[in-house]
C-alpha atoms as a PDB file:
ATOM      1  CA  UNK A   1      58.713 -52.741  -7.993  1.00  0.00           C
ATOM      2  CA  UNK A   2      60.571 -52.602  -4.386  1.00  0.00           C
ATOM      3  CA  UNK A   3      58.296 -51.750  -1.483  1.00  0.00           C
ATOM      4  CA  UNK A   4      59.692 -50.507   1.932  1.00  0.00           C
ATOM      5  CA  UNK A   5      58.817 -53.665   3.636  1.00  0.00           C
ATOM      6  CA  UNK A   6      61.009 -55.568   1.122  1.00  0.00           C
ATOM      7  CA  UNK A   7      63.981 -53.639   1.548  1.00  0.00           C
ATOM      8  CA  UNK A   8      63.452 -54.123   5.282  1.00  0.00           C
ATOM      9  CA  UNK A   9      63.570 -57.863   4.898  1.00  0.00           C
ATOM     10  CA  UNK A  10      66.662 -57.353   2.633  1.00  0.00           C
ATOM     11  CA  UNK A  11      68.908 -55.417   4.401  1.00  0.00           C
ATOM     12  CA  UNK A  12      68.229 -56.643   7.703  1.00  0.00           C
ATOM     13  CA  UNK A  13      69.280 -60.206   6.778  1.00  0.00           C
ATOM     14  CA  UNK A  14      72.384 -58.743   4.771  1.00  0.00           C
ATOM     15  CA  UNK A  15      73.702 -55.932   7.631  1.00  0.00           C
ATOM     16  CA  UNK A  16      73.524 -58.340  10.555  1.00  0.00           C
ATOM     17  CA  UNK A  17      74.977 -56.442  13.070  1.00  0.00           C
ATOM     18  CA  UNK A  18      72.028 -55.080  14.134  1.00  0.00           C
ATOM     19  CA  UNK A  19      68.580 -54.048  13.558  1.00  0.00           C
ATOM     20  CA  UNK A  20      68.271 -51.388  11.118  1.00  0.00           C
ATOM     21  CA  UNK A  21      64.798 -51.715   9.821  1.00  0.00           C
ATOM     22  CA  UNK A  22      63.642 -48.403  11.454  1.00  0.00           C
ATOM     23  CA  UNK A  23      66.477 -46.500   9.437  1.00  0.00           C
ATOM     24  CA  UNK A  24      65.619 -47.986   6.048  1.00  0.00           C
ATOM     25  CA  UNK A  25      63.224 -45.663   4.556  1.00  0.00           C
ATOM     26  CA  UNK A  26      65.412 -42.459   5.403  1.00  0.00           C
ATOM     27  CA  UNK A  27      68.284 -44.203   3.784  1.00  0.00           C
ATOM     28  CA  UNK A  28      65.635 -44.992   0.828  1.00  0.00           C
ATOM     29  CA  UNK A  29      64.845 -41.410   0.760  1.00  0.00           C
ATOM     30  CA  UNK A  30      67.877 -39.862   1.186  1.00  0.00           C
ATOM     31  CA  UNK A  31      69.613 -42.221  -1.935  1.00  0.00           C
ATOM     32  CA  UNK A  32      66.213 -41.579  -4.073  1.00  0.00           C
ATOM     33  CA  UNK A  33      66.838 -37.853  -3.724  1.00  0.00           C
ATOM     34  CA  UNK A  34      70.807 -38.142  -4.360  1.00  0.00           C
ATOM     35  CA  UNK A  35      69.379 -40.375  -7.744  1.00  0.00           C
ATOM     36  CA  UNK A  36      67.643 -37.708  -9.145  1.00  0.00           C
ATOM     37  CA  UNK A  37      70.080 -34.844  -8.713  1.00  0.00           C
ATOM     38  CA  UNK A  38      72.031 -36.450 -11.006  1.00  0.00           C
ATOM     39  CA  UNK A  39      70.384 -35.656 -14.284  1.00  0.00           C
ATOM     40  CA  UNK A  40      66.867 -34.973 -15.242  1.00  0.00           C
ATOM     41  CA  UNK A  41      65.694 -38.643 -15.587  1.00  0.00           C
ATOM     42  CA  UNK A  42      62.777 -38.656 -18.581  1.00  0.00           C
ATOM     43  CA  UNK A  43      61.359 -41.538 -15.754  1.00  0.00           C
ATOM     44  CA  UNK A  44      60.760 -38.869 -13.734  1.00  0.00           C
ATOM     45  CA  UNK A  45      58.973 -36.052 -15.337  1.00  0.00           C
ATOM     46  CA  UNK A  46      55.299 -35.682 -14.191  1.00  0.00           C
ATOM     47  CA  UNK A  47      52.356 -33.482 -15.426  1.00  0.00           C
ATOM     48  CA  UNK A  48      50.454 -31.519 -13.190  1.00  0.00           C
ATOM     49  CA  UNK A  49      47.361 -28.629 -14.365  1.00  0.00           C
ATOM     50  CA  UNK A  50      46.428 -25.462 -12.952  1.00  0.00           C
ATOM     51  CA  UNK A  51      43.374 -22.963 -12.573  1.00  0.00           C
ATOM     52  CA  UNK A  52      43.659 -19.467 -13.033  1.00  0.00           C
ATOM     53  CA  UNK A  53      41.448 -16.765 -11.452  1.00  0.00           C
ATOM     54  CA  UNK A  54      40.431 -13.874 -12.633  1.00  0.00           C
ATOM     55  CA  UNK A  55      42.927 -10.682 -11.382  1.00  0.00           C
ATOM     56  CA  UNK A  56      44.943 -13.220  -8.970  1.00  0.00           C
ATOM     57  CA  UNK A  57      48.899 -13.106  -9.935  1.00  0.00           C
ATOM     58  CA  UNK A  58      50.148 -15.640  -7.454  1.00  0.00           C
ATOM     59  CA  UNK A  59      49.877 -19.469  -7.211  1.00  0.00           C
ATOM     60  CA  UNK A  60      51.213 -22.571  -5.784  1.00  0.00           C
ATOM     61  CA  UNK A  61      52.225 -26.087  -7.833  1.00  0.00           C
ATOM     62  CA  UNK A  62      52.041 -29.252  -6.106  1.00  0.00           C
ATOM     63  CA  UNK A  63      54.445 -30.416  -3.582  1.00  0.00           C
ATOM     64  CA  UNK A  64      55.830 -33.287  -5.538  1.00  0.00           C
ATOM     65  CA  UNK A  65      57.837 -30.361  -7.893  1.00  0.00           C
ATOM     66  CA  UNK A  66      61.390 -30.996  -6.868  1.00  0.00           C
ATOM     67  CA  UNK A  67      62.235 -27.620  -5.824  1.00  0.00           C
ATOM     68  CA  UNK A  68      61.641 -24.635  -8.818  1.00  0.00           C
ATOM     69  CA  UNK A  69      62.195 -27.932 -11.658  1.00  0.00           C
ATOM     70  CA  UNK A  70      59.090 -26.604 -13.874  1.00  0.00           C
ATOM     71  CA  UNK A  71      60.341 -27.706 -17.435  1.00  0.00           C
ATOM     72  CA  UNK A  72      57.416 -26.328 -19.303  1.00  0.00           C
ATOM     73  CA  UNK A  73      53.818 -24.621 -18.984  1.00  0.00           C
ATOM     74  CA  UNK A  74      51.804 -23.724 -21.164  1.00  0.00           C
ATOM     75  CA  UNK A  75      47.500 -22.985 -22.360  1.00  0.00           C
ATOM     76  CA  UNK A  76      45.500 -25.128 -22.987  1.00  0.00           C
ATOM     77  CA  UNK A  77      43.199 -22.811 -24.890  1.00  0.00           C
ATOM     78  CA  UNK A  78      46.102 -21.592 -26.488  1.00  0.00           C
ATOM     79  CA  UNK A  79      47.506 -25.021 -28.522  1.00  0.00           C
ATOM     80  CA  UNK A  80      51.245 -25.489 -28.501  1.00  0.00           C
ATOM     81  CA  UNK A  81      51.456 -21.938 -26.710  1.00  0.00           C
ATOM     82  CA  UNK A  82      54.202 -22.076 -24.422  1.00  0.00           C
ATOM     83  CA  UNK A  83      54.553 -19.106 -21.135  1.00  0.00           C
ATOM     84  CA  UNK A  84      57.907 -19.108 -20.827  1.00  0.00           C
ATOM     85  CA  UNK A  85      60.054 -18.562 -17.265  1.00  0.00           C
ATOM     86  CA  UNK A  86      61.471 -15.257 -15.970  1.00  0.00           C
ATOM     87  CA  UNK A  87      63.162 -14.559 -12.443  1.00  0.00           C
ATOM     88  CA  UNK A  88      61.102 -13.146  -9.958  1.00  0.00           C
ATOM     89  CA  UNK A  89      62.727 -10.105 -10.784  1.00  0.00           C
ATOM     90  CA  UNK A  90      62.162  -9.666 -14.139  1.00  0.00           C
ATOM     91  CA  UNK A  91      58.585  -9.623 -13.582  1.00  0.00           C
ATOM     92  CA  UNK A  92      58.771  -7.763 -10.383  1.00  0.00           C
ATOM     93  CA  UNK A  93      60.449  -4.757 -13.390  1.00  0.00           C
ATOM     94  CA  UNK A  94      57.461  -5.639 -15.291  1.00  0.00           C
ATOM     95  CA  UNK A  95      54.680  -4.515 -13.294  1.00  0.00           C
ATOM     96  CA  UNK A  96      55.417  -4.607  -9.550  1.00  0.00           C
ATOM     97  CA  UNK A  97      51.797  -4.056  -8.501  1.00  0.00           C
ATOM     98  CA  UNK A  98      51.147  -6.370 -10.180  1.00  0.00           C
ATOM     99  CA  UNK A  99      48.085  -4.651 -12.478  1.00  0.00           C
ATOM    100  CA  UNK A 100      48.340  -5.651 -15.743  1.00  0.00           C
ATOM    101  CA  UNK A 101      45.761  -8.450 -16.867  1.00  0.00           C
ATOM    102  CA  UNK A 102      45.884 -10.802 -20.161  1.00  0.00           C
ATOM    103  CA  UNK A 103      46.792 -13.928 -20.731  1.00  0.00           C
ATOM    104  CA  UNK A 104      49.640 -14.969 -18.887  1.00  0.00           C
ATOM    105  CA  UNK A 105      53.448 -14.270 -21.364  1.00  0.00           C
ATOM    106  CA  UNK A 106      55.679 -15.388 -18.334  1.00  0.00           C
ATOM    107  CA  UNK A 107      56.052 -17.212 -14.916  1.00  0.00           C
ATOM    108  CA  UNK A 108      58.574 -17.010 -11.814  1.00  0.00           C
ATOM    109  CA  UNK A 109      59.432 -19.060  -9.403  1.00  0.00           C
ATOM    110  CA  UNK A 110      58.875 -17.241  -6.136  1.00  0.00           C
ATOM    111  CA  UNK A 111      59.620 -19.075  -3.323  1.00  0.00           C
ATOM    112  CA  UNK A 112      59.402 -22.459  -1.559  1.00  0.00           C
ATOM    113  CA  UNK A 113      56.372 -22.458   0.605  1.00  0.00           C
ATOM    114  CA  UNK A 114      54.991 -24.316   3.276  1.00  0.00           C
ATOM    115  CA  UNK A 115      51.408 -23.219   2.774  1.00  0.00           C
ATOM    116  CA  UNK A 116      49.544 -24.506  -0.624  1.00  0.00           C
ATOM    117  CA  UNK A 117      46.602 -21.187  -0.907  1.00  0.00           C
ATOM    118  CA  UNK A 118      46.649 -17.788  -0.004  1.00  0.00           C
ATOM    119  CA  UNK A 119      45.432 -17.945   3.467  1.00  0.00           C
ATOM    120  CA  UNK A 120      42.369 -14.997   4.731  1.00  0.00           C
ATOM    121  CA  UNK A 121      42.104 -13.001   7.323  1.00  0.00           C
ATOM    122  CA  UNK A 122      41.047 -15.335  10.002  1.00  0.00           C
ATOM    123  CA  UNK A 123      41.801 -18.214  12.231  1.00  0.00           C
ATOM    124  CA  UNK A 124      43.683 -21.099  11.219  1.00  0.00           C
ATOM    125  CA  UNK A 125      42.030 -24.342  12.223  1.00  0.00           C
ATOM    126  CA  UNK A 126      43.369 -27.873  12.408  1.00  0.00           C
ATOM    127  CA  UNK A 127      41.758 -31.725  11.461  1.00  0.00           C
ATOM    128  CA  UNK A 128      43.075 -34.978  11.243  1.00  0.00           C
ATOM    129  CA  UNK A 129      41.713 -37.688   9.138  1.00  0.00           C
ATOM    130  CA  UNK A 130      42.532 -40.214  12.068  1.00  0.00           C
ATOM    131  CA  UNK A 131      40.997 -40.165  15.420  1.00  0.00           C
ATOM    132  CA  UNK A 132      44.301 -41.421  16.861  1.00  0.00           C
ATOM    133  CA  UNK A 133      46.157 -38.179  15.962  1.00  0.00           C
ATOM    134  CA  UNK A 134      45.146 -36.665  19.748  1.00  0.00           C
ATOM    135  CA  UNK A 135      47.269 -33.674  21.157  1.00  0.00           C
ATOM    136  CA  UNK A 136      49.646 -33.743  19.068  1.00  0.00           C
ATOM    137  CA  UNK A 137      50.999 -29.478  18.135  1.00  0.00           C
ATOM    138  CA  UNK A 138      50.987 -28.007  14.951  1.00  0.00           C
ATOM    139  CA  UNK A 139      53.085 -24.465  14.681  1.00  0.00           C
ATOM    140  CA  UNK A 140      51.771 -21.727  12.770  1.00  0.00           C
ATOM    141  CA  UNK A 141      53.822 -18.762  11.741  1.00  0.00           C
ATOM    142  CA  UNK A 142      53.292 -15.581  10.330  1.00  0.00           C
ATOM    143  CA  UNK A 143      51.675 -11.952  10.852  1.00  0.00           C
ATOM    144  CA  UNK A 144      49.381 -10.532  13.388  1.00  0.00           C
ATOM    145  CA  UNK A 145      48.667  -6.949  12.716  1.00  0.00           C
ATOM    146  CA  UNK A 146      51.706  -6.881  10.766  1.00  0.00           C
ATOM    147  CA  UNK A 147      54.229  -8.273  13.349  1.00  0.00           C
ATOM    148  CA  UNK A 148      55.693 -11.827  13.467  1.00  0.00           C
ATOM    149  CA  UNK A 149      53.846 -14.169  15.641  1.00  0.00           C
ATOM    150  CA  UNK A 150      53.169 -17.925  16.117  1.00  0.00           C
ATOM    151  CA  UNK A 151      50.668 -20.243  17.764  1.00  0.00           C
ATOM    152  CA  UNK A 152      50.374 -23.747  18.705  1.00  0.00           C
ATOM    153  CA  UNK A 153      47.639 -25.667  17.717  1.00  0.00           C
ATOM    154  CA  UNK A 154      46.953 -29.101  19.661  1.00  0.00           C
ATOM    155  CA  UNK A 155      44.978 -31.525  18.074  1.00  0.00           C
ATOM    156  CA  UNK A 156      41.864 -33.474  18.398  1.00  0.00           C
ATOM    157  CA  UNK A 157      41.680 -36.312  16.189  1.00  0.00           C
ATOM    158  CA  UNK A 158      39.044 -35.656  13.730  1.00  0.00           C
ATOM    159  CA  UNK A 159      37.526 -33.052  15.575  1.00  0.00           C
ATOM    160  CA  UNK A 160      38.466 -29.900  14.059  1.00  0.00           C
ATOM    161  CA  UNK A 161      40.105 -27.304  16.300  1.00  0.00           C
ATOM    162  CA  UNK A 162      40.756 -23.456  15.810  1.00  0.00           C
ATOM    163  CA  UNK A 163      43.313 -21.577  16.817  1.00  0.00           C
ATOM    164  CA  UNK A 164      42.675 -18.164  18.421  1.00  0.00           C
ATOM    165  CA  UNK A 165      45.288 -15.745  16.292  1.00  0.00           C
ATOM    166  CA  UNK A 166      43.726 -13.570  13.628  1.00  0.00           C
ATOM    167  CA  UNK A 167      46.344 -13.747  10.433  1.00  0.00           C
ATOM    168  CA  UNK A 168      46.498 -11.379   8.331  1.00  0.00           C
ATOM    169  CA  UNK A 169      46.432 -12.190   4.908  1.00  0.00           C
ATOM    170  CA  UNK A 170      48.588 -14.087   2.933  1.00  0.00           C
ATOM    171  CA  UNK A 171      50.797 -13.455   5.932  1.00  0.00           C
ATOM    172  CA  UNK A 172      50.900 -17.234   6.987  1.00  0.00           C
ATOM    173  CA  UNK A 173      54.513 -18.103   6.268  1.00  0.00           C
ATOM    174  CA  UNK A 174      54.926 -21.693   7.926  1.00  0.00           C
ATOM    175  CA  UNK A 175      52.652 -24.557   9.034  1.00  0.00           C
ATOM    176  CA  UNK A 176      54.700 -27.940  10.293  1.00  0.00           C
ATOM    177  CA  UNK A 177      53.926 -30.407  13.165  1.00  0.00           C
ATOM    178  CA  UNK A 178      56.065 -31.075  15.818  1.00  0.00           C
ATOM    179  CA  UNK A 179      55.486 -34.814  15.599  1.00  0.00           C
ATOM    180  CA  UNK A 180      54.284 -37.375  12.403  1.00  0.00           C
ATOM    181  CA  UNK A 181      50.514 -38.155  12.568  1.00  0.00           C
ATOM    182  CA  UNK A 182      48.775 -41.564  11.216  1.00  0.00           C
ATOM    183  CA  UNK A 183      46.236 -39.547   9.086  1.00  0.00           C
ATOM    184  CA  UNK A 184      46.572 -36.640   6.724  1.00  0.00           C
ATOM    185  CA  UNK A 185      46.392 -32.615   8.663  1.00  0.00           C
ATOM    186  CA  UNK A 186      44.532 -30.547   6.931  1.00  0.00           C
ATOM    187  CA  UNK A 187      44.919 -26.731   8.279  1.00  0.00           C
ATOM    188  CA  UNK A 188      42.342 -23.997   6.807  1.00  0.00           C
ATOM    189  CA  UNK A 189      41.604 -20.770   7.011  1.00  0.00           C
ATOM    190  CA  UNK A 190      38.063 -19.832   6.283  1.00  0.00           C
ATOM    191  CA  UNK A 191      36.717 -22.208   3.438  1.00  0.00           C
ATOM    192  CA  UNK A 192      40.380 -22.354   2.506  1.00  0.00           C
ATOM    193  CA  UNK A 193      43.091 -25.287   2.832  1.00  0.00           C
ATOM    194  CA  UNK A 194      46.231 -23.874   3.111  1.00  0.00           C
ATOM    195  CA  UNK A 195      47.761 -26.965   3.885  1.00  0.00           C
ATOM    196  CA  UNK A 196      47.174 -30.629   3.599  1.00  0.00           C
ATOM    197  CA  UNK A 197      50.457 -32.913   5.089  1.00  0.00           C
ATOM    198  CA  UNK A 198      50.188 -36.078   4.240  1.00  0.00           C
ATOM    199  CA  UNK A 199      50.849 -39.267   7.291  1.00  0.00           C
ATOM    200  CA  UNK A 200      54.322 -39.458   8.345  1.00  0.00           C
ATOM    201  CA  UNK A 201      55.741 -36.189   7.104  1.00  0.00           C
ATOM    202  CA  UNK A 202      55.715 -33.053   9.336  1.00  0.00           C
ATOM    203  CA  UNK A 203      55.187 -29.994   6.390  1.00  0.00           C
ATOM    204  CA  UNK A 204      55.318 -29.808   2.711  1.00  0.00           C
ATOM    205  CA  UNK A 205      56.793 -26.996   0.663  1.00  0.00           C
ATOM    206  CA  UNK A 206      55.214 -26.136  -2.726  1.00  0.00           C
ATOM    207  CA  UNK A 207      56.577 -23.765  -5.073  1.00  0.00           C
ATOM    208  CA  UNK A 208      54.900 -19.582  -5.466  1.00  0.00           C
ATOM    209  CA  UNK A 209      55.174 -18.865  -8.583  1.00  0.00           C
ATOM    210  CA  UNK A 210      53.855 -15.565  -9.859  1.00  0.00           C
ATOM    211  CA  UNK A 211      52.458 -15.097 -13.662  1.00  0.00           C
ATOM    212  CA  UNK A 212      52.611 -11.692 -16.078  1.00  0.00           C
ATOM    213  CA  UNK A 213      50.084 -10.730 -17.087  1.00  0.00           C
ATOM    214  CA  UNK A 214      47.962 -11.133 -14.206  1.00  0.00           C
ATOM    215  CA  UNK A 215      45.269 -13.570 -16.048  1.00  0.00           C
ATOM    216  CA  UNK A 216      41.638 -11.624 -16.319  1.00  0.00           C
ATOM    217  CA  UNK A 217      39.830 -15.423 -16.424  1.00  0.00           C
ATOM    218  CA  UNK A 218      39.779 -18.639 -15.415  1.00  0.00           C
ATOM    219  CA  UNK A 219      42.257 -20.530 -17.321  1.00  0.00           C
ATOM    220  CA  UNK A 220      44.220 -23.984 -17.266  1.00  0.00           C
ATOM    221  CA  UNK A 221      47.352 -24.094 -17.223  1.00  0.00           C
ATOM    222  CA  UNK A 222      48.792 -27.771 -17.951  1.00  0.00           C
ATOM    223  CA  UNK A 223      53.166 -27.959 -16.709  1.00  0.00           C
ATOM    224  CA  UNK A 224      55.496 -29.918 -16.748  1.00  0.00           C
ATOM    225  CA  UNK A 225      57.728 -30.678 -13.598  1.00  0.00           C
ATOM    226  CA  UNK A 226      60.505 -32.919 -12.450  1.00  0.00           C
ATOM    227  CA  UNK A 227      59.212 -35.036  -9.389  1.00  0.00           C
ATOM    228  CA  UNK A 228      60.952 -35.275  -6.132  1.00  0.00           C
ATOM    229  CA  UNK A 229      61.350 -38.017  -3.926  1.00  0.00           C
ATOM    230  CA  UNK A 230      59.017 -38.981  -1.083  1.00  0.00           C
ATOM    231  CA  UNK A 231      59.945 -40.996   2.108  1.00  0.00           C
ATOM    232  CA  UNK A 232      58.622 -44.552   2.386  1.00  0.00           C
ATOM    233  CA  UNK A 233      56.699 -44.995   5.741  1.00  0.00           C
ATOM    234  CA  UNK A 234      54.927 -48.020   5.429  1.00  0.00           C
ATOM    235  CA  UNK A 235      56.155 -51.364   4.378  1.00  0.00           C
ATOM    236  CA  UNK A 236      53.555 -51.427   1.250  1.00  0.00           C
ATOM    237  CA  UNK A 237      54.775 -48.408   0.031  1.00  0.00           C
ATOM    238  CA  UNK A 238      56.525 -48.334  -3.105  1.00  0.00           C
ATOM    239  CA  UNK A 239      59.906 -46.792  -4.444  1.00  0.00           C
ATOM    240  CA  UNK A 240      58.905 -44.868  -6.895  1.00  0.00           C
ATOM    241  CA  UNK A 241      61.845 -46.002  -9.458  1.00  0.00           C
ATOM    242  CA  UNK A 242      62.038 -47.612 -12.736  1.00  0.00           C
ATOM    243  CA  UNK A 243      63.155 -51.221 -12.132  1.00  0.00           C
ATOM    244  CA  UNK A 244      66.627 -50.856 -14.285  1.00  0.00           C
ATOM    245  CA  UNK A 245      67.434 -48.185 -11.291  1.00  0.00           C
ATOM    246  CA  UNK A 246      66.641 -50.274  -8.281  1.00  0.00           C
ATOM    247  CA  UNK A 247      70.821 -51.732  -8.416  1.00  0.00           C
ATOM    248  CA  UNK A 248      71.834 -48.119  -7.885  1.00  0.00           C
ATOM    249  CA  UNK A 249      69.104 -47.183  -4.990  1.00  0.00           C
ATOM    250  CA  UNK A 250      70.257 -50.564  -3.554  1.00  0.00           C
ATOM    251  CA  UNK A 251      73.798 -50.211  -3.822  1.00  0.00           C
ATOM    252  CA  UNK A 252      73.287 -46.755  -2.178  1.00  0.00           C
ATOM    253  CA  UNK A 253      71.588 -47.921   0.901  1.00  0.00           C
ATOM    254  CA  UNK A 254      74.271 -50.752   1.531  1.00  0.00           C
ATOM    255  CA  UNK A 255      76.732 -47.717   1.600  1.00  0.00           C
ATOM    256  CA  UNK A 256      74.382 -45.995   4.564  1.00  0.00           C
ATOM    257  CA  UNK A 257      74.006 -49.211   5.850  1.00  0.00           C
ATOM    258  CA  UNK A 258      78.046 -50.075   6.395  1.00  0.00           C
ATOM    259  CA  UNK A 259      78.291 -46.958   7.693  1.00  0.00           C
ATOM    260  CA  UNK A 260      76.305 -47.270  10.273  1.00  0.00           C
ATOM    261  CA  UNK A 261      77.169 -50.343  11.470  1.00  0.00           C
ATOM    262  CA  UNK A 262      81.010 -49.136  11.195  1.00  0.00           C
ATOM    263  CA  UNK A 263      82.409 -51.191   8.437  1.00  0.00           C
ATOM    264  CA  UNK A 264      84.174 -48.204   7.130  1.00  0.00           C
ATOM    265  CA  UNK A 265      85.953 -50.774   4.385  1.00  0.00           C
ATOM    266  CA  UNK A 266      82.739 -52.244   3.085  1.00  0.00           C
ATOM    267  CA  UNK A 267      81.566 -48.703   3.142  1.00  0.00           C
ATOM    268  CA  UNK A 268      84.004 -46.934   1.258  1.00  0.00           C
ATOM    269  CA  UNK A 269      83.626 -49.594  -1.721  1.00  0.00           C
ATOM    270  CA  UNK A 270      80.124 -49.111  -1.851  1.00  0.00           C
ATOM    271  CA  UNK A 271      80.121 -45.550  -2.162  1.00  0.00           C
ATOM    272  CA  UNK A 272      82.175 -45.979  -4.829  1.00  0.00           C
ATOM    273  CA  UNK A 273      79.942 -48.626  -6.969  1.00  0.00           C
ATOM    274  CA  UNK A 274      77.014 -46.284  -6.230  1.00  0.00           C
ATOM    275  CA  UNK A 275      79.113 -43.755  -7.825  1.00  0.00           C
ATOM    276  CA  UNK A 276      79.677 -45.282 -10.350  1.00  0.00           C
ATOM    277  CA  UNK A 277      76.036 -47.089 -10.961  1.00  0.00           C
ATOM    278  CA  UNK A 278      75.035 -43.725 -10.708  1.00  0.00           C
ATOM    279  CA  UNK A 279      76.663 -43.217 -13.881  1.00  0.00           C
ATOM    280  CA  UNK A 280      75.529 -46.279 -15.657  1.00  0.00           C
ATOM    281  CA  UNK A 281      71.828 -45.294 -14.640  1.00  0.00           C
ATOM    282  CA  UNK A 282      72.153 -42.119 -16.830  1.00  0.00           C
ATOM    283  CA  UNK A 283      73.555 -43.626 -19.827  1.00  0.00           C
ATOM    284  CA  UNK A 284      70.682 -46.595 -19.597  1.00  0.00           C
ATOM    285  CA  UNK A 285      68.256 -43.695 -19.173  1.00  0.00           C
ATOM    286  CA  UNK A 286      69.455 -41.933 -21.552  1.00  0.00           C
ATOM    287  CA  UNK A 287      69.684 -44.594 -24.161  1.00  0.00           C
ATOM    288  CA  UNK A 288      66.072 -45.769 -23.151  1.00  0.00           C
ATOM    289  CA  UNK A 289      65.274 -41.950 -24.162  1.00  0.00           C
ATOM    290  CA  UNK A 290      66.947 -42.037 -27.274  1.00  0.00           C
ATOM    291  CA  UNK A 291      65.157 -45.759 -27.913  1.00  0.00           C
ATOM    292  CA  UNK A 292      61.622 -44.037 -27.143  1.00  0.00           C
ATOM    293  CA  UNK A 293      62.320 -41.077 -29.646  1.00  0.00           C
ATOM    294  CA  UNK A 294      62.724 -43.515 -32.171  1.00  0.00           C
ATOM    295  CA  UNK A 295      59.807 -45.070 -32.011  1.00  0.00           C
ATOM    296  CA  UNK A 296      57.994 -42.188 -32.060  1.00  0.00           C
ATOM    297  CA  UNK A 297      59.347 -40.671 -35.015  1.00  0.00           C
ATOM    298  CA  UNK A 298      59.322 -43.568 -37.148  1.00  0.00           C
ATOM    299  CA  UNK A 299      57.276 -44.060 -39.945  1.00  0.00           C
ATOM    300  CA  UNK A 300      56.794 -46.967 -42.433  1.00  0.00           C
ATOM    301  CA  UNK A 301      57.536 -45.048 -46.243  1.00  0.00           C
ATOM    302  CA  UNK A 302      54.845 -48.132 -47.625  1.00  0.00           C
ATOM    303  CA  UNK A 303      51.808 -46.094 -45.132  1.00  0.00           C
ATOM    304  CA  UNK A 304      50.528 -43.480 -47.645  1.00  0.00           C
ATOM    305  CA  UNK A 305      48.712 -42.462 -44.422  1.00  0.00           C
ATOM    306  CA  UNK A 306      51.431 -40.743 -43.057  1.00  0.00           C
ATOM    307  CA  UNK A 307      51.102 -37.271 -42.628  1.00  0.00           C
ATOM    308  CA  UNK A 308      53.310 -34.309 -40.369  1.00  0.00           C
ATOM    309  CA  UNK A 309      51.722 -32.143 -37.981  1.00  0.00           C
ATOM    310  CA  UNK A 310      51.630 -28.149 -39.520  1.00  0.00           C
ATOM    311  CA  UNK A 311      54.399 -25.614 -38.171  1.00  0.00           C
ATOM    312  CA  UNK A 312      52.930 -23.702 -35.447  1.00  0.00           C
ATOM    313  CA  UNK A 313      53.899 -20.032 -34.117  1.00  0.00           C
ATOM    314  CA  UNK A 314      55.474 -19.939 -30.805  1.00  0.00           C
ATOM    315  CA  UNK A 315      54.695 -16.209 -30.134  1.00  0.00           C
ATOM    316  CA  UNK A 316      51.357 -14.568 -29.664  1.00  0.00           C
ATOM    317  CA  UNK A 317      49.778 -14.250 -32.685  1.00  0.00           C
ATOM    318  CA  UNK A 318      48.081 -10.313 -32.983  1.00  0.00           C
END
């Protein structure tokens, strides 16, 4: 595994012209996230799990879902039960209230959000989890009364401050910081965290998705999501890659790296080997795929133990 702090000491010996180390990690980030548009690497599919309550139709995934890239959801007290995806409009035809209560048939994506929970009608208040995150802002957008406001929040370290705006509810549309803090700002309304940014980023977005039928209990619903990429900030921090992808991420930050420094030969070649190892990274991946499937569905005709799992229905069964 690469760490930030190793591709510091890297590059900065290789692109001599001058010190780059402070540019490093957005070049890391910004090639990560060009990686994964590519295809959808098996490497990078994730699981994530989540709770139902009773008559609520809306919810929000994890941040680390790149974009609306939900591959599959299902029950789990429902075995191999899959809720399959609809557009937001298709379920909007479906029962626009939304009413109708069961267990969940469908899901839509919604929108990108920068809030992770429905927020209540109150104040939003601000923490950090680092006494050295003083007066630094954190903007706050959304309804008052029904009409667009926002408010500036200046915090106190780990002394929790409130703002004085009364939101309406689920009217909180936007919650980002106006600089990086050193610990993690946690913003709730209520008993309720509506968002938690972790050090060095200034927001989050999570995906809204809505489910029909509106579930009438508490259920868990396991998915499946491709991950996106997140920015290195310090020099322990890993690269989240497999290590037979590390010549393309590299090759990718020499091209930022010639750029910057104005060696618009050296820069034009590596853009086109990172094209190119681009390509070579989804063939490997895809022949590591095809190498794990094999394994997995290979069985030794000598072990009388061998047995298939039974066909299952994919439908509701009534």
């Amino acid at each position: 595994m690469i760490t930030l702090g190793l591709l510091k000491t890297e590059f900065t010996n290789f692109l001599v012209n001058q010190d780059i180390s402070s540019r490093i990690g957005n070049w890391a980030f910004w090639v990560h996230t060009d990686i994964l548009a590519e295809s959808i690497f098996w490497w990078n599919k994730k699981q994530g799990s989540l709770t139902t309550v009773a008559s609520t139709a809306e919810y929000f995934l994890t941040h680390r879902v790149n974009g609306k890239d939900v591959l599959w959801m299902g029950d789990s007290a429902r075995q191999s039960y899959e809720i399959k995806e609809a557009t937001f409009e298709q379920i909007y035809r479906y029962d626009s209230t939304p009413t109708e209560t069961g267990d969940p048939v469908v899901w839509a994506y919604v929108e990108q959000s920068e809030v992770q929970a429905i927020n209540t009608a109150t104040t939003v208040s601000i923490v950090s989890s680092d006494n050295t995150d003083l007066a630094k802002k954190v903007i706050v957008r959304g309804k008052v009364s029904s009409v667009d406001r926002y408010e500036v929040i200046t915090s106190n370290g780990t002394t929790t401050v409130a703002g004085l705006l009364s939101w309406d509810v689920d009217s909180i549309s936007s919650i980002s910081m106006e600089d990086v803090w050193t610990g993690v700002m946690t913003a709730t309304t209520g008993a309720t965290t509506i968002a938690s940014v972790p050090p060095g980023l200034q927001r989050i977005q999570c995906p809204r998705i809505r489910l029909w039928r509106v579930p009438s209990s508490a259920l868990t619903l396991p998915y499946i999501y491709y991950q996106n990429a997140i920015k290195p900030i310090n020099d322990g921090d890993i690269i989240d890659i497999p290590n037979f992808a590390f010549p393309t991420l590299l090759k990718g930050i020499e091209y930022y790296g010639h750029k910057n420094n104005g060696d618009i030969d050296f820069a034009r070649l590596a853009l086109e080997e990172y094209n190119e190892s681009k390509k070579r990274l989804v063939s490997i991946s895809n022949r590591e795929l095809n190498v794990v499937h094999r394994k997995e569905t290979h069985t030794r005709t000598s072990d009388q133990r061998a047995y298939t799992l039974p066909r299952t229905i994919s439908g509701t069964v009534v």
